[in-house]
N, C-alpha and C. Protein backbone atom coordinates (compact mmCIF):
# COMPACT_ATOMS: atom_id res chain seq x y z
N UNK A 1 13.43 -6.83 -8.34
CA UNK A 1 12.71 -8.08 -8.28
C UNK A 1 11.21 -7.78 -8.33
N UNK A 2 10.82 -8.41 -8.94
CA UNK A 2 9.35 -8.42 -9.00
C UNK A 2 8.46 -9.75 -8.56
N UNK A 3 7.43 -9.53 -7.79
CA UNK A 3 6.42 -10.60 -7.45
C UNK A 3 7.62 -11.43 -6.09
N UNK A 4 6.81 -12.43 -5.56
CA UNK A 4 5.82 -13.06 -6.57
C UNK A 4 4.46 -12.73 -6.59
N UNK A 5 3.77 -11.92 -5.88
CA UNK A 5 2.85 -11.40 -5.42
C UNK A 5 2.76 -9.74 -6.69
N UNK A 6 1.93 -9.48 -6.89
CA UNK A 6 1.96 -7.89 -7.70
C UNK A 6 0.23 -7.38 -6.75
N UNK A 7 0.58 -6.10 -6.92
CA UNK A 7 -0.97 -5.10 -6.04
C UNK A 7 -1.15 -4.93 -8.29
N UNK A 8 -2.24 -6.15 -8.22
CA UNK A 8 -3.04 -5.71 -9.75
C UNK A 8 -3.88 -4.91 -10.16
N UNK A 9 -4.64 -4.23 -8.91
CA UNK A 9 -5.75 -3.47 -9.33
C UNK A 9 -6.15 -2.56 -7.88
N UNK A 10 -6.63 -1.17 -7.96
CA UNK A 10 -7.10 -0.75 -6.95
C UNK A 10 -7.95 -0.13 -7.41
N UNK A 11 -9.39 -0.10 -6.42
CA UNK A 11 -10.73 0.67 -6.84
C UNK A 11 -10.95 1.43 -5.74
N UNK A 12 -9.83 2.23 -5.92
CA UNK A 12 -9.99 3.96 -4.80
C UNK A 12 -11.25 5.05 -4.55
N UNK A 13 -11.75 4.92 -5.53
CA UNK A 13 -12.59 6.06 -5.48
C UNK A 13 -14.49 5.44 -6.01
N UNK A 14 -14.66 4.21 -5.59
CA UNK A 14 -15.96 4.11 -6.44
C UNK A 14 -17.16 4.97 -6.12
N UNK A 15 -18.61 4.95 -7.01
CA UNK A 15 -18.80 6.06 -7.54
C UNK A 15 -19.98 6.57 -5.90
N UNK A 16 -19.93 7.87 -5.67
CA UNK A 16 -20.37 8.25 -4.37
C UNK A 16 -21.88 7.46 -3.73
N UNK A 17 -22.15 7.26 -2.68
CA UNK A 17 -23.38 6.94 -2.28
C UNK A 17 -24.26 7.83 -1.99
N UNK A 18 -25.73 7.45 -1.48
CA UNK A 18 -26.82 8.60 -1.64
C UNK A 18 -26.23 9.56 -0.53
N UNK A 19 -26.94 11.31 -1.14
CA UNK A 19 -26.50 11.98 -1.33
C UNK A 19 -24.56 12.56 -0.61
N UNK A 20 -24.10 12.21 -2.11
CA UNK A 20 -22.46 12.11 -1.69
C UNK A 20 -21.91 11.44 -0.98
N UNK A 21 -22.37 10.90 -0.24
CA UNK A 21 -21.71 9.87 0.89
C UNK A 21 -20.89 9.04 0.44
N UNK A 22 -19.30 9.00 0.97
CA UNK A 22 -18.11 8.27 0.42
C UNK A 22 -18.79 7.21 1.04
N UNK A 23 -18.24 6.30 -0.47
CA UNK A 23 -18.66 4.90 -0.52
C UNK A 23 -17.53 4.20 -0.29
N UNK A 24 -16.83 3.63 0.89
CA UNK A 24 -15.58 3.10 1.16
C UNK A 24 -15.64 1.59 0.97
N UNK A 25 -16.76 1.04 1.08
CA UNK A 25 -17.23 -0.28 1.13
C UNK A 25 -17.08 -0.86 0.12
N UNK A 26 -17.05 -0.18 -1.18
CA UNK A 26 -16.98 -0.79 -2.71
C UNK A 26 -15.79 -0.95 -2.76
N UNK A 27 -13.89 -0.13 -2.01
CA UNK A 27 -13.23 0.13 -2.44
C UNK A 27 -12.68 -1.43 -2.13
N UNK A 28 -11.66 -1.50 -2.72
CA UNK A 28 -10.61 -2.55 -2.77
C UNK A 28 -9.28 -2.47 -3.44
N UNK A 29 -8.49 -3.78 -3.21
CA UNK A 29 -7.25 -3.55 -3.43
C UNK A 29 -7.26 -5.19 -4.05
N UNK A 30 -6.94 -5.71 -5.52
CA UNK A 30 -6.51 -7.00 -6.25
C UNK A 30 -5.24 -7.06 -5.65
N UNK A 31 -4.28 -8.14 -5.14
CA UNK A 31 -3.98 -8.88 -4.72
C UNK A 31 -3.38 -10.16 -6.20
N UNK A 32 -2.56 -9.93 -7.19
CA UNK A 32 -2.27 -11.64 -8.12
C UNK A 32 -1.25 -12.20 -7.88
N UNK A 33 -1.30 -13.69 -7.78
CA UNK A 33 0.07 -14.09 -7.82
C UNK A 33 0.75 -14.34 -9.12
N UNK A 34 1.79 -13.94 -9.45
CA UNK A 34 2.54 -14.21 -10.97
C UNK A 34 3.41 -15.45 -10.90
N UNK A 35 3.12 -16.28 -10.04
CA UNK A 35 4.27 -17.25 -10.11
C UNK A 35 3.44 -19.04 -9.60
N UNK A 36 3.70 -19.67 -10.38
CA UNK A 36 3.10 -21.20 -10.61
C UNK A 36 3.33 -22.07 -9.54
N UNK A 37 3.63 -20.96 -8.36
CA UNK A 37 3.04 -21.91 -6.66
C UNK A 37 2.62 -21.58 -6.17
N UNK A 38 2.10 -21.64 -4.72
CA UNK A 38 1.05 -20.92 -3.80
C UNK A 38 2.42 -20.40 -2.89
N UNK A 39 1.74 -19.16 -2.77
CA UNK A 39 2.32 -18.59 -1.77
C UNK A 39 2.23 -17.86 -0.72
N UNK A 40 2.69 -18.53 0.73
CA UNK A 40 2.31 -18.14 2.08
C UNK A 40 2.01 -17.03 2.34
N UNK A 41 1.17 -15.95 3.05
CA UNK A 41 1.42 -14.58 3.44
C UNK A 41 1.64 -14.54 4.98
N UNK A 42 2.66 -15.68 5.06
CA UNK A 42 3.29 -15.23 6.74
C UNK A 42 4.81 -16.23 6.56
N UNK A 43 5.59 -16.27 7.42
CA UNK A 43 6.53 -16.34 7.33
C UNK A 43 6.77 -18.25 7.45
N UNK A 44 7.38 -19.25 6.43
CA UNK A 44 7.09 -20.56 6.85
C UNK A 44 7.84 -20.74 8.38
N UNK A 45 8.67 -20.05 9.26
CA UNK A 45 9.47 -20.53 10.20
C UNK A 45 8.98 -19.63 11.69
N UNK A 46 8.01 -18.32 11.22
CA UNK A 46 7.52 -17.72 12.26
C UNK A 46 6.23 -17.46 11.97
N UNK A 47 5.24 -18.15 11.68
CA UNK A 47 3.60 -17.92 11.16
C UNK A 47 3.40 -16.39 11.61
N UNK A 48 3.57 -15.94 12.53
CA UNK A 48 3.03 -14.23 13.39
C UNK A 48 3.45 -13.42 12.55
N UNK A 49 4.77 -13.82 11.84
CA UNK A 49 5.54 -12.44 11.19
C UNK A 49 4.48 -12.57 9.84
N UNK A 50 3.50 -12.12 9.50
CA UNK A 50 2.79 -11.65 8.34
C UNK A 50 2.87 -11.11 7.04
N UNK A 51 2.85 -11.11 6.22
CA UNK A 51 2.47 -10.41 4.83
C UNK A 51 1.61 -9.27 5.58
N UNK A 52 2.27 -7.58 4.95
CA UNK A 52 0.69 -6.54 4.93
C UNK A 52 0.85 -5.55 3.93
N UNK A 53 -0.10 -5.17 4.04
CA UNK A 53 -0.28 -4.29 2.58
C UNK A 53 -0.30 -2.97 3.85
N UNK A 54 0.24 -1.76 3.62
CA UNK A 54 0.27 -0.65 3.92
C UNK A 54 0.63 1.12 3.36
N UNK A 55 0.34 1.75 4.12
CA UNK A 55 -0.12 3.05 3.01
C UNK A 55 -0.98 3.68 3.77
N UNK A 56 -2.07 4.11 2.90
CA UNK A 56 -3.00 5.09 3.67
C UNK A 56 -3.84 3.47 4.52
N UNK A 57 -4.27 2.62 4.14
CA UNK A 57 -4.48 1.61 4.64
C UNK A 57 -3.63 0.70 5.36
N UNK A 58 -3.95 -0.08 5.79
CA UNK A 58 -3.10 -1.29 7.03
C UNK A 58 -4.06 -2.57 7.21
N UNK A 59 -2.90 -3.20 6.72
CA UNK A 59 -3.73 -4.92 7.11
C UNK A 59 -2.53 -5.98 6.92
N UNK A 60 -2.38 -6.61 7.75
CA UNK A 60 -1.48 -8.17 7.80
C UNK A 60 -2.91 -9.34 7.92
N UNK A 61 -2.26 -9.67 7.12
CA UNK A 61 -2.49 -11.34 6.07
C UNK A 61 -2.67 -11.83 7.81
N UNK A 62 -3.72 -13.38 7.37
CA UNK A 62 -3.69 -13.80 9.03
C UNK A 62 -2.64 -15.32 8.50
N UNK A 63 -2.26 -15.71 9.59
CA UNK A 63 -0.73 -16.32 9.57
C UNK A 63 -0.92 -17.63 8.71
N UNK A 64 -2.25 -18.12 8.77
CA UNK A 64 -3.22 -19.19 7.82
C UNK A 64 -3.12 -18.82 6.00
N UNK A 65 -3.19 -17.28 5.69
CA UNK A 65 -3.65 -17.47 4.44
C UNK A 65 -2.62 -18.14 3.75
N UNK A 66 -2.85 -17.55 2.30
CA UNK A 66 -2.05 -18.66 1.12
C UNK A 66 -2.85 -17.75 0.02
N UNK A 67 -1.96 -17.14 -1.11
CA UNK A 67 -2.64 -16.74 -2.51
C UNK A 67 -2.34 -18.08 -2.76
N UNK A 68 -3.18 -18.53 -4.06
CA UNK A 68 -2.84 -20.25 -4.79
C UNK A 68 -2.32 -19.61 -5.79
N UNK A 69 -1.22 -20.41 -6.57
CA UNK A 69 -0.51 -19.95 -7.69
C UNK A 69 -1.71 -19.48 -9.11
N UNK A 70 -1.18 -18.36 -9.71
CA UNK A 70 -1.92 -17.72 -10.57
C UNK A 70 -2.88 -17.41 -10.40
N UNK A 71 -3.27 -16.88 -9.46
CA UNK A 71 -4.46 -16.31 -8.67
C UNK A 71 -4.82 -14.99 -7.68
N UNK A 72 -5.77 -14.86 -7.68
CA UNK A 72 -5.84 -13.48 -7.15
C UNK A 72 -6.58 -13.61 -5.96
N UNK A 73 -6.64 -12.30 -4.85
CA UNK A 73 -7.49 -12.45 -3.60
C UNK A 73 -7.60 -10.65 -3.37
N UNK A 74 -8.59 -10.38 -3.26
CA UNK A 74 -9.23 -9.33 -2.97
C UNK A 74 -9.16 -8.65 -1.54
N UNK A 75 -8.53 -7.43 -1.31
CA UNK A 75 -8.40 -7.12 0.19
C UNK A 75 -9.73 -5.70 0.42
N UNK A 76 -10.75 -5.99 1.11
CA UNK A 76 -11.69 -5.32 0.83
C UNK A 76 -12.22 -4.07 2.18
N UNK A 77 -12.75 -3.49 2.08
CA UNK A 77 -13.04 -1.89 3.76
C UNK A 77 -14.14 -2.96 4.44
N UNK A 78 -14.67 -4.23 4.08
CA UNK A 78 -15.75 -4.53 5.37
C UNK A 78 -15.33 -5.99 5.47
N UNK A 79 -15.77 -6.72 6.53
CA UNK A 79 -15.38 -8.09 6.99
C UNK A 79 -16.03 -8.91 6.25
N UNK A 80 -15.40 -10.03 5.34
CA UNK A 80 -16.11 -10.74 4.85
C UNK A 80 -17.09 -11.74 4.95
N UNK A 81 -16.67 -12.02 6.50
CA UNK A 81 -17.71 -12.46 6.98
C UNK A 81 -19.33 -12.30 7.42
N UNK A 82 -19.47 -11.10 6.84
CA UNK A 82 -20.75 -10.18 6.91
C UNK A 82 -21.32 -11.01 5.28
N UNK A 83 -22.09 -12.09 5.57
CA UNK A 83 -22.86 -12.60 4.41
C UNK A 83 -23.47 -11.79 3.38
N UNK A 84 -24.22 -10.81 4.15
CA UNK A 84 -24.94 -9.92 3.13
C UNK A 84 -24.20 -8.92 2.60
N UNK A 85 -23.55 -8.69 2.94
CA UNK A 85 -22.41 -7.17 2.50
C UNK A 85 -21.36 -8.19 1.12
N UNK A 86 -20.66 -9.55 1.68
CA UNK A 86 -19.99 -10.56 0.49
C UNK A 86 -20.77 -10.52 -0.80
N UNK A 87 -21.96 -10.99 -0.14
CA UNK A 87 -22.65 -11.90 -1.45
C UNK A 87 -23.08 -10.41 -2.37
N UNK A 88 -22.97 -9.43 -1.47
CA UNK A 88 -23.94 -7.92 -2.53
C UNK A 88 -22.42 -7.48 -3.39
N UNK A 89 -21.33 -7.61 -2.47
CA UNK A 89 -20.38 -7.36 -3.14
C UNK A 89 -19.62 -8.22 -4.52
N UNK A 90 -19.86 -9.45 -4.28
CA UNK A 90 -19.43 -10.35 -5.44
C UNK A 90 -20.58 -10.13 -6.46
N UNK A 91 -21.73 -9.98 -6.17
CA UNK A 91 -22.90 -9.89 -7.14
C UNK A 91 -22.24 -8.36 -8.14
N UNK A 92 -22.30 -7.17 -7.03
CA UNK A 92 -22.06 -5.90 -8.27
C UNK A 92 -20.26 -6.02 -8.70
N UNK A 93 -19.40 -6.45 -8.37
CA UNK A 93 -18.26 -6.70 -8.93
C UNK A 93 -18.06 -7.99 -9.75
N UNK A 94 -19.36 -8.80 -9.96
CA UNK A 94 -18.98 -10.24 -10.40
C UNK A 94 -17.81 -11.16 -9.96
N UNK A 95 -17.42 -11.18 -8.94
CA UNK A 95 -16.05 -11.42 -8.17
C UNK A 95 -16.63 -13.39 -7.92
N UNK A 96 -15.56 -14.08 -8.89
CA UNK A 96 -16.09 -15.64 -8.29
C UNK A 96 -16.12 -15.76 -7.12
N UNK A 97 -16.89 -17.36 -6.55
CA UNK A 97 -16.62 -17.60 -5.72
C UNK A 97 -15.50 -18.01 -4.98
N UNK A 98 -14.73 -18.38 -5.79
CA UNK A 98 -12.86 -19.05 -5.60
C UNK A 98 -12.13 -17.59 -5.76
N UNK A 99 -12.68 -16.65 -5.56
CA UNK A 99 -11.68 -15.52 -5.18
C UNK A 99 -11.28 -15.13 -3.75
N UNK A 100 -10.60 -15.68 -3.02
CA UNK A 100 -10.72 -15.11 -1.36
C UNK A 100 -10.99 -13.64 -1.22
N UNK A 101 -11.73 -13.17 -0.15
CA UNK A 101 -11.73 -11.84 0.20
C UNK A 101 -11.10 -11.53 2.07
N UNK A 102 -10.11 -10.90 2.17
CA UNK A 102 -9.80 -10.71 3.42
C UNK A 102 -10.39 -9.08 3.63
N UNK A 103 -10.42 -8.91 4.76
CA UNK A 103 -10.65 -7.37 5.39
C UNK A 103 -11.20 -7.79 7.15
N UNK A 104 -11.37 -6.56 7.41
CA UNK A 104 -11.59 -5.16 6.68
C UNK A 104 -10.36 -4.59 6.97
N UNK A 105 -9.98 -3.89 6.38
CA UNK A 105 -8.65 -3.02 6.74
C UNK A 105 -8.54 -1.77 7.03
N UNK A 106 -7.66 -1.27 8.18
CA UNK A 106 -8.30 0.19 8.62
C UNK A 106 -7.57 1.02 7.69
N UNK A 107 -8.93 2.14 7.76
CA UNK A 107 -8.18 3.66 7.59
C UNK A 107 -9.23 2.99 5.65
N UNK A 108 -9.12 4.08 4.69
CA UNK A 108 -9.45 4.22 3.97
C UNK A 108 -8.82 4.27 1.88
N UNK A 109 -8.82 4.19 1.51
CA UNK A 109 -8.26 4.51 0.18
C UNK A 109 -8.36 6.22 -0.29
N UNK A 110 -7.75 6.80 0.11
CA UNK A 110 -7.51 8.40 -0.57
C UNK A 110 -7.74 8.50 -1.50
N UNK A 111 -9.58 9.51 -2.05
CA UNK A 111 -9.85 10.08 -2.92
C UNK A 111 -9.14 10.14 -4.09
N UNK A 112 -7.70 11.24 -3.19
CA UNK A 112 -6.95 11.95 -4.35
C UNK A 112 -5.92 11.27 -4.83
N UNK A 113 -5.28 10.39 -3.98
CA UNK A 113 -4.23 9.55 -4.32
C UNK A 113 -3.27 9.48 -2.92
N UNK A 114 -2.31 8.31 -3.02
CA UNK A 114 -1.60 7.93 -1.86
C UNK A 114 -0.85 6.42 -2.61
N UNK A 115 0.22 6.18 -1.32
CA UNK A 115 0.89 4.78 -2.17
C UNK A 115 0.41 3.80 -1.29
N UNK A 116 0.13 3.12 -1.81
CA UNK A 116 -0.26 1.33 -1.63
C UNK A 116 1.59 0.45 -1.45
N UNK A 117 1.43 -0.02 -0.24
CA UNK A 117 2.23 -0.82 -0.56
C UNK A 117 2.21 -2.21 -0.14
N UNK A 118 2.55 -3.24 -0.70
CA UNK A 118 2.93 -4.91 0.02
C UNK A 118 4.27 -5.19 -0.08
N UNK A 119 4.07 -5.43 1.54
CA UNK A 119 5.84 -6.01 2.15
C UNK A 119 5.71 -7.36 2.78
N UNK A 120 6.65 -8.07 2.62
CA UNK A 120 6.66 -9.54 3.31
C UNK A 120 7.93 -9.56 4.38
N UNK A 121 7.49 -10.66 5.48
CA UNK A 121 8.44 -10.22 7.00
C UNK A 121 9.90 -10.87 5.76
N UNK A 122 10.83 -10.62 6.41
CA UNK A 122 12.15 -11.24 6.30
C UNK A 122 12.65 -11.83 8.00
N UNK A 123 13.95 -12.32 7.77
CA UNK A 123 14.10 -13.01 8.83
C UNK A 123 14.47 -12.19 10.02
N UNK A 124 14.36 -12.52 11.31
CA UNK A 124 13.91 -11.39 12.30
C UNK A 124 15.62 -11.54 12.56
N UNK A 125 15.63 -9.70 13.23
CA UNK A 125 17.00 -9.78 13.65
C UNK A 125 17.23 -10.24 14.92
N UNK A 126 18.65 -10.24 15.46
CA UNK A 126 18.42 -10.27 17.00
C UNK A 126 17.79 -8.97 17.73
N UNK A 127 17.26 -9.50 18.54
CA UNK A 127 16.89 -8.96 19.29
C UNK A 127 15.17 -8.63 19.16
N UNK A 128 14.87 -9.72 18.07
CA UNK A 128 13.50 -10.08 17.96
C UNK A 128 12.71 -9.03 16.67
N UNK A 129 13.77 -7.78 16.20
CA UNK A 129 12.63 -7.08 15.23
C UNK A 129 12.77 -7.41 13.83
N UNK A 130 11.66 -7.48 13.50
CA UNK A 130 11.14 -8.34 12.06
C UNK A 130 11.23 -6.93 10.79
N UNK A 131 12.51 -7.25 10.01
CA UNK A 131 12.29 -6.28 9.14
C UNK A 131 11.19 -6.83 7.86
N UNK A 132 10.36 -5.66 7.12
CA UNK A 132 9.70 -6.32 6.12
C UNK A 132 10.77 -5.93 4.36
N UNK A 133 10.58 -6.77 3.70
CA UNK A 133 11.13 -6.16 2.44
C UNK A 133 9.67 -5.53 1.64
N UNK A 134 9.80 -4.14 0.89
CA UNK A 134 9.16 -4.05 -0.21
C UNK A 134 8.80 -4.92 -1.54
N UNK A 135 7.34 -5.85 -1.35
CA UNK A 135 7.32 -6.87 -2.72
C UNK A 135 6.87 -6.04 -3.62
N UNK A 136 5.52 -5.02 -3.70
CA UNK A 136 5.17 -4.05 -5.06
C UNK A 136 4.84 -3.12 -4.26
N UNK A 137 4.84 -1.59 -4.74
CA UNK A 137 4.37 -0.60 -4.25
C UNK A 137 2.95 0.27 -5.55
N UNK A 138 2.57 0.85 -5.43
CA UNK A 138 1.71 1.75 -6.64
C UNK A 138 1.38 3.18 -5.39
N UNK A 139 2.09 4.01 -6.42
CA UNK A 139 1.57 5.61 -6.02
C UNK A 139 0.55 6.54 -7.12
N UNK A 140 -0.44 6.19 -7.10
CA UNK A 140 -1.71 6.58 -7.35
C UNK A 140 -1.81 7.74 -7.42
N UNK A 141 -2.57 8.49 -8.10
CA UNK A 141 -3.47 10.02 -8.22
C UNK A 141 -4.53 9.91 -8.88
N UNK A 142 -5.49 11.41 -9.03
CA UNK A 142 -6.46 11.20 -9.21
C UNK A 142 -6.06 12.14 -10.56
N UNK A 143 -5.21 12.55 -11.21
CA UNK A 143 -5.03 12.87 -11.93
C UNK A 143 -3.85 12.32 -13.12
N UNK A 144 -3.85 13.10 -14.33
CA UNK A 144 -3.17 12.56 -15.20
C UNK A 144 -1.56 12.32 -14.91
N UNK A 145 -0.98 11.13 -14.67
CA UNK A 145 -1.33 10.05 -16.20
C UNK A 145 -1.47 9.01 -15.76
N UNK A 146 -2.49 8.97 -14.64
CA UNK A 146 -3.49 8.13 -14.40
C UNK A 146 -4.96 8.35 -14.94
N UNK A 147 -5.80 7.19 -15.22
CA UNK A 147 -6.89 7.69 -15.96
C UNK A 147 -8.04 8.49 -15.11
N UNK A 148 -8.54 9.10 -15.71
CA UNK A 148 -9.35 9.96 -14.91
C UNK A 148 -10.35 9.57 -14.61
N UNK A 149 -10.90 8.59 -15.72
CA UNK A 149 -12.16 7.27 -15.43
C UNK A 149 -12.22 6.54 -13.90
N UNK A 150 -11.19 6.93 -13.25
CA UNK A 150 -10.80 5.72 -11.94
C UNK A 150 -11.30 6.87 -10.89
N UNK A 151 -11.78 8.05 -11.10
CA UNK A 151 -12.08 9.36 -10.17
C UNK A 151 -13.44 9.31 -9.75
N UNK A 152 -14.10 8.28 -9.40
CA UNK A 152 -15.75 8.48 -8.59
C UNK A 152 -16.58 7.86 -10.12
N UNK A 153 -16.12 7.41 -10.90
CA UNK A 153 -17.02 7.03 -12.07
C UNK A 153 -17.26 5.67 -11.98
N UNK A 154 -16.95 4.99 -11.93
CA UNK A 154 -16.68 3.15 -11.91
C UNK A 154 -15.73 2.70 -12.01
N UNK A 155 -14.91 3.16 -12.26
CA UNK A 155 -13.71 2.60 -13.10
C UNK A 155 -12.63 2.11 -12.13
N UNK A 156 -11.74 1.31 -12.30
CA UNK A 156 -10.60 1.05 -11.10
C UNK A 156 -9.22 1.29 -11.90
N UNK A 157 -8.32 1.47 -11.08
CA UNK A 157 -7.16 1.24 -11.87
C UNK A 157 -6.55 0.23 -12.04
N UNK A 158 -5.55 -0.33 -13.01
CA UNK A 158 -5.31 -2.29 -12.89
C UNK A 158 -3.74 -1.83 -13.77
């Protein structure tokens, strides 16, 4: 099964800050929906049980969001609520304003490569534990036959 949700794009490695300094702040993770409704990232019958993306990173969806059908939302390393850090970030990514951005999410995007994954809760068992199912996964490298353009140059992978 695929979607309805797909991980469309990740920008693991953007290009270093002054002198070398990993630039984690640029990195991100696209977020599209492939399917012509909006769809919840928490559970409609238990809001707590969450949508999260996990891997070398970790983050659950807050029990409020919603991707809108055919659309994308950006999961980003700093809080979006930091005005000046948003607006610098939509400016050098050109990212609309109707793109949501959630974060920050801990832990980092691996240089060299690591898997990304998004799971959504399923229905809890007894005894209260919430299994998640696998919706998309991507296992990444920094090498071929992935492009090599996506290695500290600008480039993202999609």
């Amino acid at each position: 099964m695929v979607g309805p949700i797909v991980i469309a794009e990740i920008f693991y490695r953007p290009p270093d800050g002054p002198g070398g300094q990993d630039n984690s702040d640029d990195e991100y993770v696209e977020l599209r929906s492939i399917v012509g409704t909006n769809v919840p990232l928490s559970s409609a019958a238990i809001p707590t049980n969450r949508w999260r993306l996990h891997g070398g990173i970790d983050f659950d969806f807050p029990s409020d969001a919603v991707l809108n059908a055919n659309s994308s939302l950006l999961l980003v390393n700093f809080n979006p609520t930091n005005a000046p850090k948003t607006a610098a970030f939509r400016a050098r990514f050109n990212v609309p304003a109707g793109v949501a951005l959630f974060g920050p999410y801990e832990g980092k995007l691996d240089n060299s490569g690591e898997s990304v994954r998004l799971s959504r809760p399923d229905n809890p068992e007894p005894g209260g534990d919430v299994p998640y199912i696998l919706v998309d996964e991507v296992e990444y490298r920094d090498a071929t036959p992935w492009p090599v353009g996506a290695d500290g140059t600008g480039a993202s992978i999609q």
